[in-house]
C-alpha atoms as a PDB file:
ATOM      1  CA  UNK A   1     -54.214   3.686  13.279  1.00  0.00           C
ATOM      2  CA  UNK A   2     -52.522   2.091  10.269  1.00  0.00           C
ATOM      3  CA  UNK A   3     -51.993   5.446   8.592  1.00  0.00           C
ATOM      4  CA  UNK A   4     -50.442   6.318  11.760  1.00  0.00           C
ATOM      5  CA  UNK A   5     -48.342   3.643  11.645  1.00  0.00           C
ATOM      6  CA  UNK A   6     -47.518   4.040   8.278  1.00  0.00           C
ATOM      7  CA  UNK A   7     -46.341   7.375   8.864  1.00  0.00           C
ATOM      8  CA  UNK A   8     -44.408   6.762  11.259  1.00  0.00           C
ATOM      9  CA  UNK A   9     -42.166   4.296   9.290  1.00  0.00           C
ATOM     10  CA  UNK A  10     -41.814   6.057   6.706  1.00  0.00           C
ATOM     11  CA  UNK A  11     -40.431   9.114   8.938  1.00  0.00           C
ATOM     12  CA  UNK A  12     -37.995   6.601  10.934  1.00  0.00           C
ATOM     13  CA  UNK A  13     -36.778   5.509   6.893  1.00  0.00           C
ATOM     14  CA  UNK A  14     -36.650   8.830   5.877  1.00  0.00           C
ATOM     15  CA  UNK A  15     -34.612   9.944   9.024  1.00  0.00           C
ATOM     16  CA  UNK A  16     -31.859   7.159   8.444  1.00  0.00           C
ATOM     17  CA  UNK A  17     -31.576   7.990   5.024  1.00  0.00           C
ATOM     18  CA  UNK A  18     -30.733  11.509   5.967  1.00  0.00           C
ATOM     19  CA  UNK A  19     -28.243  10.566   8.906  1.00  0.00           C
ATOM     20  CA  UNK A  20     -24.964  10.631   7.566  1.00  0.00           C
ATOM     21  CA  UNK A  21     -23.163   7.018   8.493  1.00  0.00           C
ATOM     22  CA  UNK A  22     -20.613   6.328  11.021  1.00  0.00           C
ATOM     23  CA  UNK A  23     -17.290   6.116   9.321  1.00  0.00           C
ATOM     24  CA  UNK A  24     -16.226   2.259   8.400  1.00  0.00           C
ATOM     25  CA  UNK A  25     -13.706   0.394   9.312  1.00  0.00           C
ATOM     26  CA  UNK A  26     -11.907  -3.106   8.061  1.00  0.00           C
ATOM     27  CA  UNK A  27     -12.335  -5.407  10.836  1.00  0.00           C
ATOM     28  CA  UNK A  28      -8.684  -7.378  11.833  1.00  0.00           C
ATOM     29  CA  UNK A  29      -5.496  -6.645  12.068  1.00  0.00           C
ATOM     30  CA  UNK A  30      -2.676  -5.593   9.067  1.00  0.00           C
ATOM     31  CA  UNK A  31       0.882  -6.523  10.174  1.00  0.00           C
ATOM     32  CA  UNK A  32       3.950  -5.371   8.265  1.00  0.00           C
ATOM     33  CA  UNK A  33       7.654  -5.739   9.562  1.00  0.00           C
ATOM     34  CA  UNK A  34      10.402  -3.512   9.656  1.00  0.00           C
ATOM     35  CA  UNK A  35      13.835  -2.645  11.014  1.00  0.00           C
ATOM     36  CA  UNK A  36      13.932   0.046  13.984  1.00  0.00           C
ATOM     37  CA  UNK A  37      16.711   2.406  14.298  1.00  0.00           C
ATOM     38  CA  UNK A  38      18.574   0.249  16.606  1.00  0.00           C
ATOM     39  CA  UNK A  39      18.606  -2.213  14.087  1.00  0.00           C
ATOM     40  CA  UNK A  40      16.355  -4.614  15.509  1.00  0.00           C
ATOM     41  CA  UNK A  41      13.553  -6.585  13.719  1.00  0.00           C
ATOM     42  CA  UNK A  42      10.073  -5.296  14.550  1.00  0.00           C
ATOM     43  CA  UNK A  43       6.450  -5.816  13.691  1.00  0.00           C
ATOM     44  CA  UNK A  44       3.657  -3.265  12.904  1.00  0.00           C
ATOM     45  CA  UNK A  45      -0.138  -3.477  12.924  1.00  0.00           C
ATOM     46  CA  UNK A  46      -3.299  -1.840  12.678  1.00  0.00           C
ATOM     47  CA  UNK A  47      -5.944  -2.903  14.442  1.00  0.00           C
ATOM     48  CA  UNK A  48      -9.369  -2.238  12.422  1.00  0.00           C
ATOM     49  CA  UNK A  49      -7.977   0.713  10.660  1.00  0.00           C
ATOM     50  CA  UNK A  50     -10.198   2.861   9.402  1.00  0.00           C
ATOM     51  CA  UNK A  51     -11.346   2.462   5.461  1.00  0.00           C
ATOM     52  CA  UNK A  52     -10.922   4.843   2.396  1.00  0.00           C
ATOM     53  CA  UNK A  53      -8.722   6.908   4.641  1.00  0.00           C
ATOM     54  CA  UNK A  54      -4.118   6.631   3.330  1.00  0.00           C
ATOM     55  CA  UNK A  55      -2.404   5.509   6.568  1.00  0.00           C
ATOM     56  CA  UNK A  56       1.079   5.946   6.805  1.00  0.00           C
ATOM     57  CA  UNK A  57       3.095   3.255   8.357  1.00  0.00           C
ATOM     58  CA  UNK A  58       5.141   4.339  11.142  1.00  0.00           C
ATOM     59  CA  UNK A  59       7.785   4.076  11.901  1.00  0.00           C
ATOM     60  CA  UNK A  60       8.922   3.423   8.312  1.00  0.00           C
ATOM     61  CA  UNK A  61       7.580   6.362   7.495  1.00  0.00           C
ATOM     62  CA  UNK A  62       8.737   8.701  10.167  1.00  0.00           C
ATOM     63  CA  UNK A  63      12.700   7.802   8.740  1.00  0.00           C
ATOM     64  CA  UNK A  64      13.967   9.029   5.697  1.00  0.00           C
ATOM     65  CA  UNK A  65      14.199   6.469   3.007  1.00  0.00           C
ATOM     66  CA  UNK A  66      13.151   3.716   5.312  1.00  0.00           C
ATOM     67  CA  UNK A  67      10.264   1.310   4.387  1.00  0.00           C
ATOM     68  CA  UNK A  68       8.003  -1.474   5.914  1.00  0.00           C
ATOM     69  CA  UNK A  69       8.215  -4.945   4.274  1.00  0.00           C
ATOM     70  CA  UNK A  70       6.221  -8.067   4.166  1.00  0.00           C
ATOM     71  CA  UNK A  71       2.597  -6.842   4.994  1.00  0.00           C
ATOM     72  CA  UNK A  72       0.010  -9.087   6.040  1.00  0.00           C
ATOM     73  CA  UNK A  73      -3.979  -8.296   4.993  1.00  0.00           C
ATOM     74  CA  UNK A  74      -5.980 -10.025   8.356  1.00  0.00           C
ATOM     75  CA  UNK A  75      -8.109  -7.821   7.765  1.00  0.00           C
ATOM     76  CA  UNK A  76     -11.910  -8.215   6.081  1.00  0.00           C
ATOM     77  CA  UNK A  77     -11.244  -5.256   3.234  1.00  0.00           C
ATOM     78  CA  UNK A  78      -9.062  -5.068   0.418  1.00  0.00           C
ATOM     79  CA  UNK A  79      -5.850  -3.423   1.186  1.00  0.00           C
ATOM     80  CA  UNK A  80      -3.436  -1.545  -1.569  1.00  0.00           C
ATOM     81  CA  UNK A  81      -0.204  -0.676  -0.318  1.00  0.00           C
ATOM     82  CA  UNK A  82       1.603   1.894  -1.679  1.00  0.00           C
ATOM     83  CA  UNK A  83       5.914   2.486  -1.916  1.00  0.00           C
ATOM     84  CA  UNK A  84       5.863   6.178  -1.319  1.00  0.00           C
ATOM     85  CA  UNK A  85       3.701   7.873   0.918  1.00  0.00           C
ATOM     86  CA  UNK A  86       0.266   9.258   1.095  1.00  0.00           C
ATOM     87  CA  UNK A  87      -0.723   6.585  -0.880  1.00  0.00           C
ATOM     88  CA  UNK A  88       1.021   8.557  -3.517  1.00  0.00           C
ATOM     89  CA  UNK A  89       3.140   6.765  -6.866  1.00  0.00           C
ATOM     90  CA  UNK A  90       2.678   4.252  -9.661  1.00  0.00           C
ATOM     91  CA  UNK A  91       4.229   1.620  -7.292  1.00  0.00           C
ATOM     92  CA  UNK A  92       1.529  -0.472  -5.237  1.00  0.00           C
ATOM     93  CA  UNK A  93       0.151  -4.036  -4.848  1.00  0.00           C
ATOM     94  CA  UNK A  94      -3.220  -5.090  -3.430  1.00  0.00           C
ATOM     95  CA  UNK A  95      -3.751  -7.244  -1.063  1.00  0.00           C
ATOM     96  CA  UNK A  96      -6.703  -9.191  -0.642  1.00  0.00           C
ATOM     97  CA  UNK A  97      -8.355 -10.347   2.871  1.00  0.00           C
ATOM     98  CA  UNK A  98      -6.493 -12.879   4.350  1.00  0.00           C
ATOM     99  CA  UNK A  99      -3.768 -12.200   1.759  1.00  0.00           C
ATOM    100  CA  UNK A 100       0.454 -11.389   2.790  1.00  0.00           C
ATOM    101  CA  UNK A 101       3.350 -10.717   0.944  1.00  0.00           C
ATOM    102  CA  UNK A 102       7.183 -11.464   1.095  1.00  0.00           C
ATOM    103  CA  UNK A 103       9.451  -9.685   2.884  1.00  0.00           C
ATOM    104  CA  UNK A 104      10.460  -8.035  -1.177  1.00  0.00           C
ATOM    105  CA  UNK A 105       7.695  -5.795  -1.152  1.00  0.00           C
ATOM    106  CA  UNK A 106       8.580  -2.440   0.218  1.00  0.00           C
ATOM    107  CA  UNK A 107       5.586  -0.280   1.788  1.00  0.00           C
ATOM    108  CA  UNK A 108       5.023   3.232   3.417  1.00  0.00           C
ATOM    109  CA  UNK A 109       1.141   3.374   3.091  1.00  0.00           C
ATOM    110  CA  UNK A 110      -1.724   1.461   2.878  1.00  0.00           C
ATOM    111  CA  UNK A 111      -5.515   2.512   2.209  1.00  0.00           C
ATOM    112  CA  UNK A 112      -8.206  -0.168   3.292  1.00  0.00           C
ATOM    113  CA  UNK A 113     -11.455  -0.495   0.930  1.00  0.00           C
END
């Protein structure tokens, strides 16, 4: 009965090893303001976004030369934000949890570790 047992738990460890993960996530919210087209003041977020995966901000990113400004990390990951898009460029800041930033930085991505 033991070595039954034993068996058994080591096929229920072996089977979780082997089971791919559900993708992860950073738990909160990451707010970021902008202006719309209309020229109104707005605010962005992303609720649990999804980590190691470049988010583009919209709208900022959806308008030509427009960016997103003074994100806010309320989120449980580190976040680097990014100038240009696709987290592409040499311009970017990190952001720890819990952490903002003034309305001087300038963003069009973000990735979430």
């Amino acid at each position: 009965m033991f070595l039954r047992s034993l068996s058994v738990a080591a096929g229920a460890a072996l089977l979780m090893i082997a089971v791919p993960g559900s993708a992860t996530a950073a738990g909160g919210q990451f707010r970021y303001s902008y202006t719309t087209a209309d020229g109104y003041e707005a605010t962005g977020f992303l609720t649990n976004p999804a980590s190691e995966q470049c988010i583009n901000l919209a709208p900022a990113a959806s308008e030509p030369g427009a960016a997103a400004r003074a994100p806010k990390n309320h989120t449980d990951a580190t976040a680097t934000v990014f100038l240009g898009t696709d987290c592409e460029g040499d311009t970017y800041y990190t952001l720890p949890p819990g952490k903002g930033a003034s309305d001087r930085l300038l963003v069009r991505s973000v990735v979430f570790s």
